[in-house]
N, C-alpha and C. Protein backbone atom coordinates (compact mmCIF):
# COMPACT_ATOMS: atom_id res chain seq x y z
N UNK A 1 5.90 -2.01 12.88
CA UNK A 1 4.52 -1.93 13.29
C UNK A 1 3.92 -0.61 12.81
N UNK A 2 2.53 -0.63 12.63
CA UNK A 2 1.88 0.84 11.71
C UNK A 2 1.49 1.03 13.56
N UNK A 3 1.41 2.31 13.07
CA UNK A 3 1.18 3.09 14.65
C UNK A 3 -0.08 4.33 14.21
N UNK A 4 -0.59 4.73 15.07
CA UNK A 4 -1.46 5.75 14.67
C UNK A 4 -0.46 6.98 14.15
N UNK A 5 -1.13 7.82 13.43
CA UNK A 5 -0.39 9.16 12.79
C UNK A 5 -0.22 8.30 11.73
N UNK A 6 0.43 7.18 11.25
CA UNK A 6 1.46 6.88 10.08
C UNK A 6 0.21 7.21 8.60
N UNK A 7 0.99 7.86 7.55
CA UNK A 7 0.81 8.12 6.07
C UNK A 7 1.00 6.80 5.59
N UNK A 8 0.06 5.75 4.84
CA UNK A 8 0.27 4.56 4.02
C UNK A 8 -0.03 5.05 3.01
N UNK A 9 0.22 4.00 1.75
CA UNK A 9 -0.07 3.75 0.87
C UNK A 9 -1.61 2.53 0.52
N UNK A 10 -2.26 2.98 -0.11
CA UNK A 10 -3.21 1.22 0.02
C UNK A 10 -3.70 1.47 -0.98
N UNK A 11 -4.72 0.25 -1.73
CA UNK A 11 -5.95 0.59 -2.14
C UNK A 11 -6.82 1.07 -1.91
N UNK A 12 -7.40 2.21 -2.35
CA UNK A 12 -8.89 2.83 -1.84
C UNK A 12 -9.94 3.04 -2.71
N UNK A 13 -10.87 2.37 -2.01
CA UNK A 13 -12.26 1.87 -2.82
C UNK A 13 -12.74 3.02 -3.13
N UNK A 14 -13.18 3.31 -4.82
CA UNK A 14 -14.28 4.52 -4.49
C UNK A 14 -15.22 4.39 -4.25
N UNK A 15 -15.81 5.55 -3.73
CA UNK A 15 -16.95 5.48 -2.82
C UNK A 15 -18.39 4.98 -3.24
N UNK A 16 -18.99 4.33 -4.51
CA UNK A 16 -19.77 3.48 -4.87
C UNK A 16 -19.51 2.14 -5.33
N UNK A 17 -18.28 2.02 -4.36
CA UNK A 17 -17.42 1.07 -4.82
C UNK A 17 -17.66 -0.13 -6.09
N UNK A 18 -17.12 0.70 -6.69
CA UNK A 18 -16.78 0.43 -8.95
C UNK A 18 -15.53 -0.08 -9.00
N UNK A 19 -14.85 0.25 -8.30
CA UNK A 19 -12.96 0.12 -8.06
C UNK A 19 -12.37 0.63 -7.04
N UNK A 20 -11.28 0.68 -7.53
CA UNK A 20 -10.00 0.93 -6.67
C UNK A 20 -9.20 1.96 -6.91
N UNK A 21 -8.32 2.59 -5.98
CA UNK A 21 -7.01 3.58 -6.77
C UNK A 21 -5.86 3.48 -5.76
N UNK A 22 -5.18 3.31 -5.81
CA UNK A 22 -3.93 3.23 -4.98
C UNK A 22 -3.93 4.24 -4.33
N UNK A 23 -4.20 5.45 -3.08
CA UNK A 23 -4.13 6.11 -2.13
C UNK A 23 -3.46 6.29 -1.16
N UNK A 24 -3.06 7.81 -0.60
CA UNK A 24 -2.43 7.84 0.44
C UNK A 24 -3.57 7.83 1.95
N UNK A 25 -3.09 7.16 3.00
CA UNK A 25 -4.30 7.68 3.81
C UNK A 25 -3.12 7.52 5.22
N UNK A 26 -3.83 8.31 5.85
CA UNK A 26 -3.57 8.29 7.42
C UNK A 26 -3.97 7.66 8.10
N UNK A 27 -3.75 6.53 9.15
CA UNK A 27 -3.77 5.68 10.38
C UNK A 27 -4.65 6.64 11.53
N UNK A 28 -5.73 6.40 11.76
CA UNK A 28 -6.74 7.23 12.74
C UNK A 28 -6.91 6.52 13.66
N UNK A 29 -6.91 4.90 13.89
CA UNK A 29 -6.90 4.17 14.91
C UNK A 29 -5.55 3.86 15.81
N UNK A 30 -6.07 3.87 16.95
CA UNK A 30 -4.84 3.89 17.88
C UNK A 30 -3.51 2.74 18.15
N UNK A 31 -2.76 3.25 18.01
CA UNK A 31 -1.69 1.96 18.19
C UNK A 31 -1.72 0.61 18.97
N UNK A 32 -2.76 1.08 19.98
CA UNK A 32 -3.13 -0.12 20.97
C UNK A 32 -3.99 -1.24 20.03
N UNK A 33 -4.76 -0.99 19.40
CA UNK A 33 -6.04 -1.07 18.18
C UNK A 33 -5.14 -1.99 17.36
N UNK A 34 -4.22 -1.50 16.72
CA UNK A 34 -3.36 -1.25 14.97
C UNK A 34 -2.68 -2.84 15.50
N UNK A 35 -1.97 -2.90 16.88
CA UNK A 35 -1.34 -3.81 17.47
C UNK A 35 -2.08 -5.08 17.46
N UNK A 36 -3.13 -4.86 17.97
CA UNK A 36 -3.69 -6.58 18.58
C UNK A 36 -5.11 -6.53 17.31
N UNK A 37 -5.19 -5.86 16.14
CA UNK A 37 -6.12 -6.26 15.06
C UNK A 37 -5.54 -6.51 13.77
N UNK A 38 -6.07 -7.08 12.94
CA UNK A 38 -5.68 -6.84 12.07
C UNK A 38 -6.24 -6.18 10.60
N UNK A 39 -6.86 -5.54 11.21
CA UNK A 39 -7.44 -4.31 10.80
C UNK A 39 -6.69 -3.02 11.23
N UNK A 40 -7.08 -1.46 10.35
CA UNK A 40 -6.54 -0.40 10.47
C UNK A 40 -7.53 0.29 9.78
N UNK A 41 -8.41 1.81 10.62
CA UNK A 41 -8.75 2.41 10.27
C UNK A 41 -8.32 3.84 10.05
N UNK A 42 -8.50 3.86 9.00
CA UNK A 42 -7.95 4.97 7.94
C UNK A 42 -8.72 6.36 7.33
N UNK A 43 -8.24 7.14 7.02
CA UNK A 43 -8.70 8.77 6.17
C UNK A 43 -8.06 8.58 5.33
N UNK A 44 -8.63 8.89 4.08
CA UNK A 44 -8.07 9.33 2.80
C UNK A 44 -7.05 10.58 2.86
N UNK A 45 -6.73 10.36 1.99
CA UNK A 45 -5.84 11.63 1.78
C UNK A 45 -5.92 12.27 0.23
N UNK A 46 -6.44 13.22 -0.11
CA UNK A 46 -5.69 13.55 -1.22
C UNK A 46 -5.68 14.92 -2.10
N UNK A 47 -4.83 15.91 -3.22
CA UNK A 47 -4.33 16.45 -3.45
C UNK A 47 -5.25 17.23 -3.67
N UNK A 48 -6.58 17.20 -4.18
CA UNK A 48 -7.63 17.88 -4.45
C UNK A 48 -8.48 18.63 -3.34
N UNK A 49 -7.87 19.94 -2.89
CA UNK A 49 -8.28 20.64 -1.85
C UNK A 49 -9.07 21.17 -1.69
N UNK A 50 -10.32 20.88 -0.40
CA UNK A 50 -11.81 20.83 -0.32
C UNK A 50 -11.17 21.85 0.78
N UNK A 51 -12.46 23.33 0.81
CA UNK A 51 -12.59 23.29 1.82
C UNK A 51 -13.65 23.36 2.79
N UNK A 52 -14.27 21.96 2.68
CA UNK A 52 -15.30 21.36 3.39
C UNK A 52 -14.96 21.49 4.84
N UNK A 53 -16.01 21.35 6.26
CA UNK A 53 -15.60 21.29 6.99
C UNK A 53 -15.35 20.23 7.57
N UNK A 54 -15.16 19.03 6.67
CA UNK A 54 -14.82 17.96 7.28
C UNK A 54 -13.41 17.39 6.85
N UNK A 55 -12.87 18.22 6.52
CA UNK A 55 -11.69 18.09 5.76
C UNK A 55 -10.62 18.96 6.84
N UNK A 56 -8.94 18.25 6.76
CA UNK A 56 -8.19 19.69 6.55
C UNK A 56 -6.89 19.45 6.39
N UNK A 57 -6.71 20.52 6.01
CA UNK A 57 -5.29 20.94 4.88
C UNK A 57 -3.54 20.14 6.22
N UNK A 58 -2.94 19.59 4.74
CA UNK A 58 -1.85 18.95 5.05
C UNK A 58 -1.32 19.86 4.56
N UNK A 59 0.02 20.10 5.04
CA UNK A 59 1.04 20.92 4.51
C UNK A 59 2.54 19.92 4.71
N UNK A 60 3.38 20.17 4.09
CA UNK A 60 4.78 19.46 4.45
C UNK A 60 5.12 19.92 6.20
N UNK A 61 4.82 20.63 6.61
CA UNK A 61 5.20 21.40 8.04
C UNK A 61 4.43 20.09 8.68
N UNK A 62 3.38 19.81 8.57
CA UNK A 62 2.58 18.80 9.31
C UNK A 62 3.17 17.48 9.58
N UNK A 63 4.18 17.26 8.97
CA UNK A 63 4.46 15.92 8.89
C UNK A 63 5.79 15.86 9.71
N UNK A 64 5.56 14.62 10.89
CA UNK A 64 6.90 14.29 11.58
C UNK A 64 7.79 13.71 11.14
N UNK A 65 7.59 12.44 9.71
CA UNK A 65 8.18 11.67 8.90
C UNK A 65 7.39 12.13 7.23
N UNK A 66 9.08 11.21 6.73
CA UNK A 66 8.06 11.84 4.82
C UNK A 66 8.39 12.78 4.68
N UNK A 67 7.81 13.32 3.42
CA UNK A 67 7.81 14.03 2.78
C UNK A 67 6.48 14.37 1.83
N UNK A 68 6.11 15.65 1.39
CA UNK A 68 4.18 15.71 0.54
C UNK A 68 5.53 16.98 -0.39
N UNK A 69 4.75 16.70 -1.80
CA UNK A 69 5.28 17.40 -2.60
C UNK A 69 4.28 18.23 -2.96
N UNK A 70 2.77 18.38 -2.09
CA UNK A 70 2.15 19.34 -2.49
C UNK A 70 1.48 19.47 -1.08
N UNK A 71 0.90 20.36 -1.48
CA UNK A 71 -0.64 20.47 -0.04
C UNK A 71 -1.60 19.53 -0.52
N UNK A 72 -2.15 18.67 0.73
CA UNK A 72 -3.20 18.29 0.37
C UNK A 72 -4.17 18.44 1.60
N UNK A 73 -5.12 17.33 1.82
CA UNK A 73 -6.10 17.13 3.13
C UNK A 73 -6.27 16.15 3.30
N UNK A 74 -6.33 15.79 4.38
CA UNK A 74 -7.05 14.78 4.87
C UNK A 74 -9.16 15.04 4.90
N UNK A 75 -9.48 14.01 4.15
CA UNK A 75 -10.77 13.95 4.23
C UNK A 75 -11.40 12.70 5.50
N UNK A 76 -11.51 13.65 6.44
CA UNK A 76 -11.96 12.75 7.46
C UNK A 76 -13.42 12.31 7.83
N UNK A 77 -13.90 12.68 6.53
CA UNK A 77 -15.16 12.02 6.45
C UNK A 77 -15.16 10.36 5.71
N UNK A 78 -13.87 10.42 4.93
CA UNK A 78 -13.39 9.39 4.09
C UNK A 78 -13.09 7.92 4.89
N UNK A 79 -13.69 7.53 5.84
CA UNK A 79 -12.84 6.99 7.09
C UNK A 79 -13.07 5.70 6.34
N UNK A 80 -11.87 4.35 6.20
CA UNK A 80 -12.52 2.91 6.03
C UNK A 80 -11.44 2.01 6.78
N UNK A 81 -12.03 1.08 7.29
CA UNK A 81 -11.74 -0.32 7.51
C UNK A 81 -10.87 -0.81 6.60
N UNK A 82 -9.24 -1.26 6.68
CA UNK A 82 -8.93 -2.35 5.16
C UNK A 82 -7.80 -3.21 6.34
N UNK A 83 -7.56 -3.88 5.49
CA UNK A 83 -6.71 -5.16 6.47
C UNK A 83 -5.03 -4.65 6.74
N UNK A 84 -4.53 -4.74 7.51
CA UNK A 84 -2.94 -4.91 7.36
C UNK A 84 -2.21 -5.13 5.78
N UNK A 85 -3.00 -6.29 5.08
CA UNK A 85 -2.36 -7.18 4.33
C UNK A 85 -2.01 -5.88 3.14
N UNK A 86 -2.98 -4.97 2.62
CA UNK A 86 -2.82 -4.23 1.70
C UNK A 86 -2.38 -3.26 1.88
N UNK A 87 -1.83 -2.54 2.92
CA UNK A 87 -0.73 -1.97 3.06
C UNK A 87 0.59 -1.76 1.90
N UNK A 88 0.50 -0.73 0.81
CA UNK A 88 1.93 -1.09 -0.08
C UNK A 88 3.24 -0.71 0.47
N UNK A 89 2.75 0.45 1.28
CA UNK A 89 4.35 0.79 2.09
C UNK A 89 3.88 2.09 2.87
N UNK A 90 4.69 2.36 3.81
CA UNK A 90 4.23 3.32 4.74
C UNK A 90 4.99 4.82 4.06
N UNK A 91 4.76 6.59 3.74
CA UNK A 91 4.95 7.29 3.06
C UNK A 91 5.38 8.38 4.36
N UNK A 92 4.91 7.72 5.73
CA UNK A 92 5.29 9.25 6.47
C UNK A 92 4.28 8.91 7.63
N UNK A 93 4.61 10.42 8.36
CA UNK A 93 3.82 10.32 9.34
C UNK A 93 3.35 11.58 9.91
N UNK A 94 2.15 11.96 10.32
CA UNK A 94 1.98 13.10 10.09
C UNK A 94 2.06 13.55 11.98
N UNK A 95 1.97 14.89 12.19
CA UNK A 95 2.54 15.11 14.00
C UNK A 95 1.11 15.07 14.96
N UNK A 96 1.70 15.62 15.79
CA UNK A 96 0.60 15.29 16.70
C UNK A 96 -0.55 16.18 16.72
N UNK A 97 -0.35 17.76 16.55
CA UNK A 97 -1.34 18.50 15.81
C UNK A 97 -2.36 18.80 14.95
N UNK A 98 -1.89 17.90 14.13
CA UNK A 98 -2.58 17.20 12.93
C UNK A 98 -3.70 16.60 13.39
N UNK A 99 -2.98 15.48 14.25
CA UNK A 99 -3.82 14.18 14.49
C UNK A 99 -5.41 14.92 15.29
N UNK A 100 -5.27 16.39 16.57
CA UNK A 100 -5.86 16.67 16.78
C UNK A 100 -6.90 16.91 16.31
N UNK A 101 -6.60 17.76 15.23
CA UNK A 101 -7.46 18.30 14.30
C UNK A 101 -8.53 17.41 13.82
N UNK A 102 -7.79 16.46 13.03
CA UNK A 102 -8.67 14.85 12.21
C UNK A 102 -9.71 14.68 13.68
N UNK A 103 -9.15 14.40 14.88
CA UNK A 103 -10.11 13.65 16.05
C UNK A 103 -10.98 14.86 16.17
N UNK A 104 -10.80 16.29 15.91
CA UNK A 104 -11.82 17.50 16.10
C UNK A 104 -13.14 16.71 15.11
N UNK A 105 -12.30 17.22 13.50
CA UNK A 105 -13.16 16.93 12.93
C UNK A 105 -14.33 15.57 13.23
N UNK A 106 -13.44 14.80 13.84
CA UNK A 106 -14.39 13.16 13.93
C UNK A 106 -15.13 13.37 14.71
N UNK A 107 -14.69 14.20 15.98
CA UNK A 107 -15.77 14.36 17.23
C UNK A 107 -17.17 15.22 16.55
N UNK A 108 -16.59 15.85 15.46
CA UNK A 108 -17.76 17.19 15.01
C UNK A 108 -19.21 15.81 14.38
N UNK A 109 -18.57 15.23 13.22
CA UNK A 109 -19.38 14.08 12.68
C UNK A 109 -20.39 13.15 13.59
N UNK A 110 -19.44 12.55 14.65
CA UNK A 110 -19.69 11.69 15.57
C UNK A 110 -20.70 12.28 16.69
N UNK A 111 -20.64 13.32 16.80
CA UNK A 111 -21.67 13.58 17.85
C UNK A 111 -23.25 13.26 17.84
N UNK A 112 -23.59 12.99 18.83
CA UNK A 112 -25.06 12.64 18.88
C UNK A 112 -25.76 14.00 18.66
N UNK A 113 -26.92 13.77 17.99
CA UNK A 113 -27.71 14.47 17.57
C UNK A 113 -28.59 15.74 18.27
């Protein structure tokens, strides 16, 4: 079962969606969610380090499972909807610290005006 925290693999649309690229992203929706949908919402992940404030830095220390052969970020502005089905394989999992951070950042976005 994908659980929240978990590092996948998937397709990820770019963002004027033209195509696709095979991507790492992080599981942001909750295991309760991940369980009874079949849907999974997701953050990008990747190697090209922003430092936007909607972003933030992965390090190998971050991760409870896996392995990252570099630093990267999570771009948690990057958030999408994709099905179970495209899932290519799960890469890791990142800790619970982490996860804070991403829900900081989301609460920062998400707030009412």
């Amino acid at each position: 079962m994908i659980t929240q925290r978990s590092i996948l693999l998937v397709p990820f649309p770019f963002s004027d969606q033209s195509g696709k690229k095979v991507r790492p992203v992080c599981v942001v929706s909750s295991t309760h969610y991940n369980k009874n949908s079949q849907d999974l919402l997701v953050a990008g992940i990747t190697s090209n380090i922003s430092k936007d404030q909607y972003t933030t830095l992965l390090d190998p220390n971050d991760l409870e499972e896996g392995t990252l052969h570099t630093t990267c970020c999570i771009k948690v502005e990057n958030i999408l909807k994709i099905d179970k089905d495209l899932v290519i394989k799960p890469i890791g999992k990142i800790n619970k610290q982490k996860l804070r951070d991403v829900h900081d950042i989301l609460t920062h976005i998400l707030r009412p005006d």
